[in-house]
N, C-alpha and C. Protein backbone atom coordinates (compact mmCIF):
# COMPACT_ATOMS: atom_id res chain seq x y z
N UNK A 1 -22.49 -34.28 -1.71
CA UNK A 1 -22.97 -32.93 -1.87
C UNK A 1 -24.09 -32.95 -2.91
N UNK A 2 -25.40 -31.93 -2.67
CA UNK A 2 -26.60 -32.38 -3.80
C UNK A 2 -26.14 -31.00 -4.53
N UNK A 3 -26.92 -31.19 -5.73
CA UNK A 3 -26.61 -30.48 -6.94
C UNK A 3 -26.83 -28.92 -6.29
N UNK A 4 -27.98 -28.34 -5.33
CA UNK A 4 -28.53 -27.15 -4.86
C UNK A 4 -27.51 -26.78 -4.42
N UNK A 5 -26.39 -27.91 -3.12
CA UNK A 5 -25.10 -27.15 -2.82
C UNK A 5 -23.96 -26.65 -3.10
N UNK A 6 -23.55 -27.46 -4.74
CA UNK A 6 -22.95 -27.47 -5.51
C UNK A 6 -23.14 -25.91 -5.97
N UNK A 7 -23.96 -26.29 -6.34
CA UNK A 7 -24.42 -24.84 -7.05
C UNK A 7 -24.56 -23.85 -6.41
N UNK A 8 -24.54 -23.83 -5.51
CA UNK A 8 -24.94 -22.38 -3.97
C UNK A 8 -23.00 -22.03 -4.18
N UNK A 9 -22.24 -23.12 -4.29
CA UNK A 9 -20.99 -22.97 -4.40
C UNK A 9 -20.25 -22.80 -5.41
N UNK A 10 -20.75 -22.88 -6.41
CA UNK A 10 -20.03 -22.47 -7.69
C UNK A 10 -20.34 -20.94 -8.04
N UNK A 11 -22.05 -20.70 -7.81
CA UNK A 11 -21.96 -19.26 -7.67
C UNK A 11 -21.28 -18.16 -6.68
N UNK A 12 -21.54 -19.05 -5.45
CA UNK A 12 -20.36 -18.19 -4.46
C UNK A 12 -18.87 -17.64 -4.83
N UNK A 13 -18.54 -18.88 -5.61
CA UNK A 13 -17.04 -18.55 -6.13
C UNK A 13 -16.50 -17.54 -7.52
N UNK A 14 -17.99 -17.52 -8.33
CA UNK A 14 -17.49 -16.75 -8.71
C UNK A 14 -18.30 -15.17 -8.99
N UNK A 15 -19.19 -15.11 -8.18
CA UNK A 15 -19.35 -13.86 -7.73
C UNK A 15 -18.43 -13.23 -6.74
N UNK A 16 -17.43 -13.73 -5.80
CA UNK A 16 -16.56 -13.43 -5.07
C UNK A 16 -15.54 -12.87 -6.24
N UNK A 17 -15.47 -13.56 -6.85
CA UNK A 17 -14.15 -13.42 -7.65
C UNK A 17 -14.74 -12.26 -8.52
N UNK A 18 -15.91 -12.14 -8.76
CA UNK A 18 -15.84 -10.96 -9.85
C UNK A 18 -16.05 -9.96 -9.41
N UNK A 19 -15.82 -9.70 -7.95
CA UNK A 19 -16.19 -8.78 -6.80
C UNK A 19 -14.79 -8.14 -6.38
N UNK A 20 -13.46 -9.13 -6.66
CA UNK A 20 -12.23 -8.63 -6.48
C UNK A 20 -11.38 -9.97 -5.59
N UNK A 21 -12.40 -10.89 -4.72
CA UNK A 21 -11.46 -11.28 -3.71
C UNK A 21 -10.61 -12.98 -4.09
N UNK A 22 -9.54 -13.27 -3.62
CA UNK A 22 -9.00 -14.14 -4.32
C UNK A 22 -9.99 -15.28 -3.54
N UNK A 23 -10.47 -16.60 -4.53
CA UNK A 23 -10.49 -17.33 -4.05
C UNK A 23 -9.69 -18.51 -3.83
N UNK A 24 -10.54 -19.67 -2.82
CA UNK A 24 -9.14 -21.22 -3.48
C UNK A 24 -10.57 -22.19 -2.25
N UNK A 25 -10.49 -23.17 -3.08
CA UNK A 25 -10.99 -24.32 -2.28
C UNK A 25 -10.19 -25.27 -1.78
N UNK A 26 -10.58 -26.14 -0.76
CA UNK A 26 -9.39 -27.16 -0.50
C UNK A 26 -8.69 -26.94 0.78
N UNK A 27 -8.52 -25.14 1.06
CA UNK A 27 -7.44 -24.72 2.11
C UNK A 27 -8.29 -25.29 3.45
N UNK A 28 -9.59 -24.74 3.77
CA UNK A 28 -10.17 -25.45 5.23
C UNK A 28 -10.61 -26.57 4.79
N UNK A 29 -10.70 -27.82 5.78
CA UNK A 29 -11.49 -28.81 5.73
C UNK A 29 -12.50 -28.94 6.85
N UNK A 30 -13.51 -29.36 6.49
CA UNK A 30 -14.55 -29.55 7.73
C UNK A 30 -15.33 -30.72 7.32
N UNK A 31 -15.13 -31.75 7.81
CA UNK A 31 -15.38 -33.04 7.37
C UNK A 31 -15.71 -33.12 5.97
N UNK A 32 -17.23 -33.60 5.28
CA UNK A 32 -17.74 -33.65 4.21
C UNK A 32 -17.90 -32.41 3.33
N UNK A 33 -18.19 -31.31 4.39
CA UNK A 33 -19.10 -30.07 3.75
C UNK A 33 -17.38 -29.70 3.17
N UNK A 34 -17.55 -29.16 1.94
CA UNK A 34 -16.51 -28.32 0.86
C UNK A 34 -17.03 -26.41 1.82
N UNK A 35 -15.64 -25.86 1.32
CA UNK A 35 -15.58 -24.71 1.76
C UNK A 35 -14.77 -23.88 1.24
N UNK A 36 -15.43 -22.83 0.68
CA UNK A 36 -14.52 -21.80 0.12
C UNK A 36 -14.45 -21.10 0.94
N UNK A 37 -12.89 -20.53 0.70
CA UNK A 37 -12.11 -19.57 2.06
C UNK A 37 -11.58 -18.24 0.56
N UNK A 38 -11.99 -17.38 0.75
CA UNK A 38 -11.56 -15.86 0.04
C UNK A 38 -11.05 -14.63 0.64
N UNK A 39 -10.18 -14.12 -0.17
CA UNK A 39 -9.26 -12.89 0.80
C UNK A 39 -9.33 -11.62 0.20
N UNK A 40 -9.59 -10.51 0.77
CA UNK A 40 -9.55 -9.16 0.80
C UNK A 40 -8.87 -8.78 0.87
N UNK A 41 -8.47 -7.02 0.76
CA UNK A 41 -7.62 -6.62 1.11
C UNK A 41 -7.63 -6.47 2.70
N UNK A 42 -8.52 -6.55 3.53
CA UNK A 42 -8.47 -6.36 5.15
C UNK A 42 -9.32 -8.02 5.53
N UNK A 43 -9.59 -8.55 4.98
CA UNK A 43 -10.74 -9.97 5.26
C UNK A 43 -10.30 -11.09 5.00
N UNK A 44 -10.77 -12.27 5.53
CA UNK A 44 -10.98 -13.59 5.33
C UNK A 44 -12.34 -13.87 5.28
N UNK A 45 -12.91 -14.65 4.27
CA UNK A 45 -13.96 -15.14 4.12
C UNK A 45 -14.23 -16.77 4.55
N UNK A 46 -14.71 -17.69 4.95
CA UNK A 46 -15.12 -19.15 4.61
C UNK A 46 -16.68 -19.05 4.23
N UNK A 47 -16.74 -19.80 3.16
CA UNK A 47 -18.29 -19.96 2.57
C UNK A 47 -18.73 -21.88 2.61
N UNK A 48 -19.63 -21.97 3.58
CA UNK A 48 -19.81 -23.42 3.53
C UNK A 48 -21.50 -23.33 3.13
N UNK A 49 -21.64 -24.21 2.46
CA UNK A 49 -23.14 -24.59 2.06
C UNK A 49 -23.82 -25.86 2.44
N UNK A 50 -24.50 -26.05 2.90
CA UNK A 50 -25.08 -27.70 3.18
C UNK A 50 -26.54 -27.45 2.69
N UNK A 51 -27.16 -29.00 2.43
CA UNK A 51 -28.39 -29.04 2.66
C UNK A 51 -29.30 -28.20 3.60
N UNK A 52 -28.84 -29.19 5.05
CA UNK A 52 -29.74 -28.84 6.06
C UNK A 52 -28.73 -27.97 7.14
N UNK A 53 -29.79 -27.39 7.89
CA UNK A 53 -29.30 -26.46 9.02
C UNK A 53 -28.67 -27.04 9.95
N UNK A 54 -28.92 -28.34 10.54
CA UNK A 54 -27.74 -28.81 11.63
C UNK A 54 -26.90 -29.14 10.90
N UNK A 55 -26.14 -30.00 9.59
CA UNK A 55 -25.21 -30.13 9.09
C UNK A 55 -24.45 -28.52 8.63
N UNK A 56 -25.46 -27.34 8.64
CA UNK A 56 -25.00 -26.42 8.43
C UNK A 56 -24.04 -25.75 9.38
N UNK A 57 -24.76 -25.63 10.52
CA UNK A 57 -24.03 -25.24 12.15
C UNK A 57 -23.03 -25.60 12.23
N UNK A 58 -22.67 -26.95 12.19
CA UNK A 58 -21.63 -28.12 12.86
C UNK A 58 -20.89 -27.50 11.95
N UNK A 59 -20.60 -27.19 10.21
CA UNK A 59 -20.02 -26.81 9.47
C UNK A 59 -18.84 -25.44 10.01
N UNK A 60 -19.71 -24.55 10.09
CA UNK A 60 -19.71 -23.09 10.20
C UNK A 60 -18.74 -22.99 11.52
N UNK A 61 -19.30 -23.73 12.40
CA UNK A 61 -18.29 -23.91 14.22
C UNK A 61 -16.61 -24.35 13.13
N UNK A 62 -16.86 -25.54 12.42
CA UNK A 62 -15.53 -25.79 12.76
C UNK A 62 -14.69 -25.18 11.31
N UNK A 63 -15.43 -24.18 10.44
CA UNK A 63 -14.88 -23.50 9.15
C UNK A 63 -14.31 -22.08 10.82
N UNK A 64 -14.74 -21.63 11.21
CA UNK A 64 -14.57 -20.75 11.78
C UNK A 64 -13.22 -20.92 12.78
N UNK A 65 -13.42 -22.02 13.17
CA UNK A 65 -11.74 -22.49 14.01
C UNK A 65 -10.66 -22.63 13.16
N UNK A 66 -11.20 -23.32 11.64
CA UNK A 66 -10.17 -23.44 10.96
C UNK A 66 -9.51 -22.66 9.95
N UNK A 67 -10.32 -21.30 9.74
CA UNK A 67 -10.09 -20.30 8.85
C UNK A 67 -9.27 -19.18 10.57
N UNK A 68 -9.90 -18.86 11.20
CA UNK A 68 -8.21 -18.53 12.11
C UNK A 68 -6.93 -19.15 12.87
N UNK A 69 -7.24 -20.49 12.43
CA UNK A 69 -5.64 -21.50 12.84
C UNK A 69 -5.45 -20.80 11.05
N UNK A 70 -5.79 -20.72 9.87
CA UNK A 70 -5.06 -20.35 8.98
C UNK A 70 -4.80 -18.46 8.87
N UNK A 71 -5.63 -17.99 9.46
CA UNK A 71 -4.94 -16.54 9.30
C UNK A 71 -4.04 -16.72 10.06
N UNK A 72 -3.99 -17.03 11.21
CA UNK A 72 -2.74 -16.81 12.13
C UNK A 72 -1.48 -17.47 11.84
N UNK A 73 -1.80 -18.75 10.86
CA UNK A 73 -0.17 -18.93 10.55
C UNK A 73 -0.11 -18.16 8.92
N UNK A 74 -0.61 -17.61 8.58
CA UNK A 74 -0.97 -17.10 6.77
C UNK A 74 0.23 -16.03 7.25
N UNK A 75 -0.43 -15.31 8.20
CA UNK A 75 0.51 -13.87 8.00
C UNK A 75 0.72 -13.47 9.75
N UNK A 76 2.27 -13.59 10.09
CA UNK A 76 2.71 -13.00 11.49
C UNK A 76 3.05 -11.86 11.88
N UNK A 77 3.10 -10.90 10.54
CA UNK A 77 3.45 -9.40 10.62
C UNK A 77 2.53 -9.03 12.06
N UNK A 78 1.12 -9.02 12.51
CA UNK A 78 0.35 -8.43 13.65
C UNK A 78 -0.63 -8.10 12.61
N UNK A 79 -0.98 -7.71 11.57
CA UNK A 79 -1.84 -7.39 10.78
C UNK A 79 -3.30 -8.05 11.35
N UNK A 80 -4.43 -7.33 11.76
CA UNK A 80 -5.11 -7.43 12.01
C UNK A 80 -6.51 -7.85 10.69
N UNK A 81 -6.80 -8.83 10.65
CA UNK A 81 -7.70 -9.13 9.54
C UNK A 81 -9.56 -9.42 10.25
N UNK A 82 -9.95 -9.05 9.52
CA UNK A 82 -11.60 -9.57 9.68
C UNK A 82 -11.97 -10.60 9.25
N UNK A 83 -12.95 -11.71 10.06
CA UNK A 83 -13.06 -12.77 9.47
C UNK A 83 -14.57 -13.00 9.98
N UNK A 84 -14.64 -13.46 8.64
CA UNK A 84 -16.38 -13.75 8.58
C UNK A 84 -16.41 -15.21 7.96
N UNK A 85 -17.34 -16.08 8.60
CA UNK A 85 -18.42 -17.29 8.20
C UNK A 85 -19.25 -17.21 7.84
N UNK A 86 -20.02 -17.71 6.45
CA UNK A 86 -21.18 -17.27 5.88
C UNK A 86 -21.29 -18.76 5.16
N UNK A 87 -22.54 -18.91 6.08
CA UNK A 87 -23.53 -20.13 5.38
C UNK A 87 -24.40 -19.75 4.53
N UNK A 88 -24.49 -20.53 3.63
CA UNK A 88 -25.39 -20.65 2.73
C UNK A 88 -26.40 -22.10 2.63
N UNK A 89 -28.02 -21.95 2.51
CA UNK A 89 -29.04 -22.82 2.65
C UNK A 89 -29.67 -22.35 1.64
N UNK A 90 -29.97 -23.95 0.68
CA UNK A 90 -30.85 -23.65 -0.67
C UNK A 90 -32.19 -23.41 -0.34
N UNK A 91 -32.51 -23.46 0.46
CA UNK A 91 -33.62 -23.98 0.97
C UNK A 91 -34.11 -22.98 2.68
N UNK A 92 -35.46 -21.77 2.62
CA UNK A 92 -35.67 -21.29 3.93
C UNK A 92 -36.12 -22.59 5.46
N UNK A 93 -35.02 -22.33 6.00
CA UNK A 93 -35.19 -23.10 7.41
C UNK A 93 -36.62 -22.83 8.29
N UNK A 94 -36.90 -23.73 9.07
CA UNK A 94 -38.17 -23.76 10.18
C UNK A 94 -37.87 -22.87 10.84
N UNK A 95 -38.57 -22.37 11.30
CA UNK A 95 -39.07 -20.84 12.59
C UNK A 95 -38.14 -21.76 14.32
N UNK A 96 -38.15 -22.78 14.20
CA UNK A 96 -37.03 -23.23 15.34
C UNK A 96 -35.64 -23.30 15.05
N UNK A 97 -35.01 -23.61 13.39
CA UNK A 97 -34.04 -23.50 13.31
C UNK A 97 -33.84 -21.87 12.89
N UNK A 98 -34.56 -21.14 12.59
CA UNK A 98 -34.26 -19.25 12.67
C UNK A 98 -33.70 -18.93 13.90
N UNK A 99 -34.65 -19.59 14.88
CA UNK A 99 -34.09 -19.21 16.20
C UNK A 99 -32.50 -19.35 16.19
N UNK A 100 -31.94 -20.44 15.82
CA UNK A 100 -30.70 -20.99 16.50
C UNK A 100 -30.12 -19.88 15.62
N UNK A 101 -29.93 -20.17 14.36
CA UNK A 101 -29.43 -19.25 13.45
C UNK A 101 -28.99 -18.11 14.16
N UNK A 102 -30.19 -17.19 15.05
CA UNK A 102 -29.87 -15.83 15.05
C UNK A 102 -28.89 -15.67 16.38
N UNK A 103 -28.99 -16.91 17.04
CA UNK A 103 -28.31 -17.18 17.77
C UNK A 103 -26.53 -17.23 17.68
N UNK A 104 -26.69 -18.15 16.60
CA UNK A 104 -24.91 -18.17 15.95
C UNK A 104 -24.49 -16.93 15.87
N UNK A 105 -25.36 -16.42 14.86
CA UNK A 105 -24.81 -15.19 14.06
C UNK A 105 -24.98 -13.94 15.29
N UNK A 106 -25.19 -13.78 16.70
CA UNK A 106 -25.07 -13.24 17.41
C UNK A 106 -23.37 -13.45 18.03
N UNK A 107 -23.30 -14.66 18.37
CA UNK A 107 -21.64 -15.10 18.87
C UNK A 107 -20.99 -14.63 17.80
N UNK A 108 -19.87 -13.27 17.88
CA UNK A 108 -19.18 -13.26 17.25
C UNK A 108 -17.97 -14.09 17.45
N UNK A 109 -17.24 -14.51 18.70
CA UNK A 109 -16.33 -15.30 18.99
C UNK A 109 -15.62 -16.07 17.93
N UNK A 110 -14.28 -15.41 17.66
CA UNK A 110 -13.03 -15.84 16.35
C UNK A 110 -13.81 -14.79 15.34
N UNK A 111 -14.98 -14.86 14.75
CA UNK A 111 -15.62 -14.76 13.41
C UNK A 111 -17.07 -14.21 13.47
N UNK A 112 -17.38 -13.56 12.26
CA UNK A 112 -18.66 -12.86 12.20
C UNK A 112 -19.27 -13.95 11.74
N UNK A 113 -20.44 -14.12 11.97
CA UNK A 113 -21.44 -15.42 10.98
C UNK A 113 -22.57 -14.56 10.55
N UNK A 114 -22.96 -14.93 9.30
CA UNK A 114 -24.04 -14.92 8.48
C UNK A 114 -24.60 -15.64 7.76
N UNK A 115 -25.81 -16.55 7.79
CA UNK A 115 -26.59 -17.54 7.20
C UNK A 115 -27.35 -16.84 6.10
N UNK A 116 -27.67 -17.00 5.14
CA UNK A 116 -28.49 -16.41 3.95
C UNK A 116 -29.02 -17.84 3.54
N UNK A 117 -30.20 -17.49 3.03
CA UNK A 117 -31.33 -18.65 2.07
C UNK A 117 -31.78 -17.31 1.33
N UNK A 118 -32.46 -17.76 0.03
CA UNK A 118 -33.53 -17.28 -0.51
C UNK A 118 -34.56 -16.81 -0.09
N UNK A 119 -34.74 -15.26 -0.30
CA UNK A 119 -35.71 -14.35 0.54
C UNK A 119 -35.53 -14.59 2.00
N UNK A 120 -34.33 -14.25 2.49
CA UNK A 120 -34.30 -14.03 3.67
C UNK A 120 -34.59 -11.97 3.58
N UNK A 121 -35.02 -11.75 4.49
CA UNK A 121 -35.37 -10.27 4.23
C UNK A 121 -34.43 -9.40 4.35
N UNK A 122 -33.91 -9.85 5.74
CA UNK A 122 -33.15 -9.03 6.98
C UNK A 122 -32.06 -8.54 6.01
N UNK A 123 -31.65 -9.91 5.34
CA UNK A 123 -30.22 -9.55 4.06
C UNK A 123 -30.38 -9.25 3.30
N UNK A 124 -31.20 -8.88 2.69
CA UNK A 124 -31.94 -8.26 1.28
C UNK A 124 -32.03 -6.88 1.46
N UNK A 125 -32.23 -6.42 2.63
CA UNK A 125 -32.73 -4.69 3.00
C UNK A 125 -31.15 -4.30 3.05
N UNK A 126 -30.49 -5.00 4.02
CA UNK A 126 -29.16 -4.52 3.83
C UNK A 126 -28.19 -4.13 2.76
N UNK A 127 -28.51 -5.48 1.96
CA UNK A 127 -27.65 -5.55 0.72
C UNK A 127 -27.88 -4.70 -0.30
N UNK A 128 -29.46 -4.46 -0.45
CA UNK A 128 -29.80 -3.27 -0.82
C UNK A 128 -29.11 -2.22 -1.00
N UNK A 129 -28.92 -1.56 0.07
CA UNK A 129 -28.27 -0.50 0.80
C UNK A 129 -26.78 -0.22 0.30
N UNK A 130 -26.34 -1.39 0.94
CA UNK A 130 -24.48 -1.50 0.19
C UNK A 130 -24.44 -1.23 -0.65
N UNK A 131 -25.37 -2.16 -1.64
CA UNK A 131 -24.18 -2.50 -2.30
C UNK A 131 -25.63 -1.62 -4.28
N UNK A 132 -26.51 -0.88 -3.87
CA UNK A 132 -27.23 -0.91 -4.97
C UNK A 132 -27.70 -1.79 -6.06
N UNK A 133 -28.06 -2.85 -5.26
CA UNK A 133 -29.22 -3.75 -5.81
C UNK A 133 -27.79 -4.93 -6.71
N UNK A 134 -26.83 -4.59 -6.90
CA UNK A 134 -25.76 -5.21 -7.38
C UNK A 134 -25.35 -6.62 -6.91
N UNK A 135 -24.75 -7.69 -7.69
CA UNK A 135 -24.20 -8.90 -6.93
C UNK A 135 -25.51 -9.95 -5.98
N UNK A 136 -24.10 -11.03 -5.52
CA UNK A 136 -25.46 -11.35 -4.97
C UNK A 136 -25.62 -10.98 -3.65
N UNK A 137 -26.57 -11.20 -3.35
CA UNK A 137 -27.53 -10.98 -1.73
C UNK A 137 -26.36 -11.20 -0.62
N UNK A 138 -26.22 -12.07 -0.26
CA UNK A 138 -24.65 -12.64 0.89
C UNK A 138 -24.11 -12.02 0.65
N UNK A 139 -23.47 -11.40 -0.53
CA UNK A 139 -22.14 -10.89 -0.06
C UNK A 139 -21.97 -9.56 -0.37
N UNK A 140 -22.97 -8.98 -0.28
CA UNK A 140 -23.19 -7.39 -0.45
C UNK A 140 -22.93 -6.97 0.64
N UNK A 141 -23.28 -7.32 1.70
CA UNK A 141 -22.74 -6.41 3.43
C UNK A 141 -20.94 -6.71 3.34
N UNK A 142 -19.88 -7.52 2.51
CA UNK A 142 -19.10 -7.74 3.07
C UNK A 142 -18.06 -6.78 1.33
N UNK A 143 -18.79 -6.10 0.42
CA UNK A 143 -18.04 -5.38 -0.49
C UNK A 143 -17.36 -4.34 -0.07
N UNK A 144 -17.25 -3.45 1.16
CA UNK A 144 -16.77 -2.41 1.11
C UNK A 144 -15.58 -2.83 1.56
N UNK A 145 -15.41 -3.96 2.14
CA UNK A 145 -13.93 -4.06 2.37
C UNK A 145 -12.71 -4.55 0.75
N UNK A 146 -13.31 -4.34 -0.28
CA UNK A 146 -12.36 -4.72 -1.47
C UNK A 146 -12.94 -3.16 -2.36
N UNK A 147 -13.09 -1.95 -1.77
CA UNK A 147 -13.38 -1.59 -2.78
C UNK A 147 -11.90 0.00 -3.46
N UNK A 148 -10.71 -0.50 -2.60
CA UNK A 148 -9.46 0.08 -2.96
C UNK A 148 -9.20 -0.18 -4.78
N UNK A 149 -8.95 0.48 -5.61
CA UNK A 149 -8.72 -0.33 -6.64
C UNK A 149 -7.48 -0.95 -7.21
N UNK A 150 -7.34 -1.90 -8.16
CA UNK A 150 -6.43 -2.39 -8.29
C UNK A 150 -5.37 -1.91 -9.50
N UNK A 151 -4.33 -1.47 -8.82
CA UNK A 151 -3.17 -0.88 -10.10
C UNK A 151 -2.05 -1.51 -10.47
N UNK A 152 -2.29 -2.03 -11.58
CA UNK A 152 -0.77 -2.60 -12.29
C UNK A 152 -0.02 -1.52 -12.79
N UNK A 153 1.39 -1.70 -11.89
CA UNK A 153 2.54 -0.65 -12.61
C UNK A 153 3.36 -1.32 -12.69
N UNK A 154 3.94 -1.31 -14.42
CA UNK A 154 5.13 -1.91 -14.82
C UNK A 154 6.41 -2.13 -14.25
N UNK A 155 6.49 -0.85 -13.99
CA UNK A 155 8.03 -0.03 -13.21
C UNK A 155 7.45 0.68 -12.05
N UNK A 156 7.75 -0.14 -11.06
CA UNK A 156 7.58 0.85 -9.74
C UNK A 156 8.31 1.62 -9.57
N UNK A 157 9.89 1.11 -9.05
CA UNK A 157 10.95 2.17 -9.26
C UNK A 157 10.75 3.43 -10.31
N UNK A 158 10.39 2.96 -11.67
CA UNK A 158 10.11 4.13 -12.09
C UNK A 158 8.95 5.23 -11.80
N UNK A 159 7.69 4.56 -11.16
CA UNK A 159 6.71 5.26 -10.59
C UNK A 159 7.18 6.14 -9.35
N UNK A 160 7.80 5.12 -8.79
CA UNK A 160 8.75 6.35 -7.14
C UNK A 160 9.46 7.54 -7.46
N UNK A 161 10.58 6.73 -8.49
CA UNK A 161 11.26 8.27 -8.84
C UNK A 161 10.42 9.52 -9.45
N UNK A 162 9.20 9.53 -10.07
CA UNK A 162 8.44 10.32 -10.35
C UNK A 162 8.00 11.01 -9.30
N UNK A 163 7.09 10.13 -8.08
CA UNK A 163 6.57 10.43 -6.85
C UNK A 163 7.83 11.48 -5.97
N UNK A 164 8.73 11.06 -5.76
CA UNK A 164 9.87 11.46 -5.10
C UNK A 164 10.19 12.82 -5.61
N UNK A 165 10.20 12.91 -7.07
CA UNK A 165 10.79 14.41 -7.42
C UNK A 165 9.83 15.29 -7.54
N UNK A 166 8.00 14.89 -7.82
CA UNK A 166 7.19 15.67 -7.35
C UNK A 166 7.08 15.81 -5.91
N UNK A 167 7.45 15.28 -5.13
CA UNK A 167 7.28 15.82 -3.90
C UNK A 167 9.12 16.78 -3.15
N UNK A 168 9.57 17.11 -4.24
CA UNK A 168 10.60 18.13 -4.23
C UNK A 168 12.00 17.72 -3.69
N UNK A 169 12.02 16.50 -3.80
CA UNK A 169 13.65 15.92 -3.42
C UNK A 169 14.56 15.85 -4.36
N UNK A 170 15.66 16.32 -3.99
CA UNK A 170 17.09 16.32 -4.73
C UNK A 170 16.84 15.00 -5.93
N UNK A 171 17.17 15.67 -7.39
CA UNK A 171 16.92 14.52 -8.08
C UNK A 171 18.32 13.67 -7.56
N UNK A 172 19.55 14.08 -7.47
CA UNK A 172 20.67 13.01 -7.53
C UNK A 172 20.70 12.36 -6.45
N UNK A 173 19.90 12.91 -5.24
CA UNK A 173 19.32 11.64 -4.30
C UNK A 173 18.22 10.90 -4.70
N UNK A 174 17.80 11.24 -5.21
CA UNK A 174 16.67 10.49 -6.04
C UNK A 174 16.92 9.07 -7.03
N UNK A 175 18.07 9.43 -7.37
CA UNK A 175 18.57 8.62 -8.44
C UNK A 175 19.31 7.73 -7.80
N UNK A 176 20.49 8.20 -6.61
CA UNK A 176 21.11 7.34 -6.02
C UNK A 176 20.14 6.31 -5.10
N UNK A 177 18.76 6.82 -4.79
CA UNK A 177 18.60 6.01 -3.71
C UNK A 177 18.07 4.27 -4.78
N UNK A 178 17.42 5.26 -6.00
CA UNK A 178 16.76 4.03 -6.75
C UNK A 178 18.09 2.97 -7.54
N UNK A 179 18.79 3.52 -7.90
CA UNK A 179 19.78 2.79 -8.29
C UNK A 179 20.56 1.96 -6.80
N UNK A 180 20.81 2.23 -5.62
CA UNK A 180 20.97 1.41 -4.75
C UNK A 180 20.19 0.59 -4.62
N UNK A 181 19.01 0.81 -4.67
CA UNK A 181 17.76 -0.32 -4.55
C UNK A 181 18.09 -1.51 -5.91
N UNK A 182 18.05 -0.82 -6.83
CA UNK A 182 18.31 -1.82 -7.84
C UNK A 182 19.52 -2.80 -7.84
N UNK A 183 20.57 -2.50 -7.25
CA UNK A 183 21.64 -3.25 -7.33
C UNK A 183 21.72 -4.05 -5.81
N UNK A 184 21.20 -3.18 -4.75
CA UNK A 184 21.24 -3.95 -3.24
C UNK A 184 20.02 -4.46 -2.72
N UNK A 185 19.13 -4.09 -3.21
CA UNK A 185 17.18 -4.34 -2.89
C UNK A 185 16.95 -3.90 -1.95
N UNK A 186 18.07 -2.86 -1.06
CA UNK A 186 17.85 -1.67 -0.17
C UNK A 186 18.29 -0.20 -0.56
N UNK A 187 17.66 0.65 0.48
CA UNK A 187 18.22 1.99 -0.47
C UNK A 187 19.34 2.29 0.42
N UNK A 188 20.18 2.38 0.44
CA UNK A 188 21.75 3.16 0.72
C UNK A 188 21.85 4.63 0.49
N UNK A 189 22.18 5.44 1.28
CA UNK A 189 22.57 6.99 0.40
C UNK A 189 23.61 7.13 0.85
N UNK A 190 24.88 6.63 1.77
CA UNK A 190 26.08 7.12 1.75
C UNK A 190 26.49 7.38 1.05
């Protein structure tokens, strides 16, 4: 891996992360090329970077097979997730490899694809738009899916029983159902 891809990937990871979404490297493999795979609250991400554009392609085909053999065994509830491939190139590609490019990123098949380089336009006007000039360029079309916010509550149970008696239920059902929960990790009201 050269230092440009390295680096296309270290910033990927942690602009993702300071964006909200979990990352982890390691989970897909696709031969040589490294790949970060990141999760949303509704998304899957894979981020592969290469040098060049055919090592890029070949990448992206098989991050994309292998980031839904992992949603589909990740989670069997039916939960429906979005999944996007997004290459990254240090470097703007030839007017023959644009072609192919727009080509990929037309097949949605398994996965959305998006290629970004430096001053690409098309992603710049967009990202614009999203996300107000914020973050970087790539991954501004894909923020609105993390933008729920995140709440730490100490005591849930104690947050419910609050919820529960503002919404006008018997406190001593109220109490029985949370105290069943606490002792059975279901609620009981017989």
């Amino acid at each position: 891996m050269t230092e440009a891809v390295d680096t296309l990937l270290q910033e990927a990871d942690a602009e993702l992360q300071r964006q909200g979404w979990r990352v982890a490297r390691d989970v897909v493999h696709v031969g040589e090329s490294p790949v970060l795979v990141a999760e949303s609250v509704a998304a899957f991400l894979a981020v592969v970077a290469n040098e060049a554009w055919t090592d890029l392609e070949r990448s992206m085909r098989l991050a994309q097979a292998e980031l839904a053999d992992l949603v589909s065994s990740h989670d069997r509830s039916g939960r429906r997730w979005d999944l996007f491939v997004v290459g990254l190139l240090p470097e703007r590609p030839t007017e023959s490899e644009t072609l192919q490019i727009d080509q990929l990123e037309d097949n949605t098949l398994m996965a959305r694809k998006v290629i970004y380089w430096p001053g690409r336009q098309e992603l710049a006007a967009v990202s614009a738009d999203r996300a107000g000039g914020r973050g970087a360029p790539w991954l501004r079309p894909f923020m609105a899916f993390h933008l729920e916010p995140v709440v730490h509550v100490s005591d849930p149970l104690a947050l419910m029983h609050e919820r529960l008696l503002a919404r006008s239920f018997d406190t001593a059902t109220v109490e029985r159902a949370i105290d069943s929960f606490r002792e059975r990790g279901e609620v009981e009201l017989a």
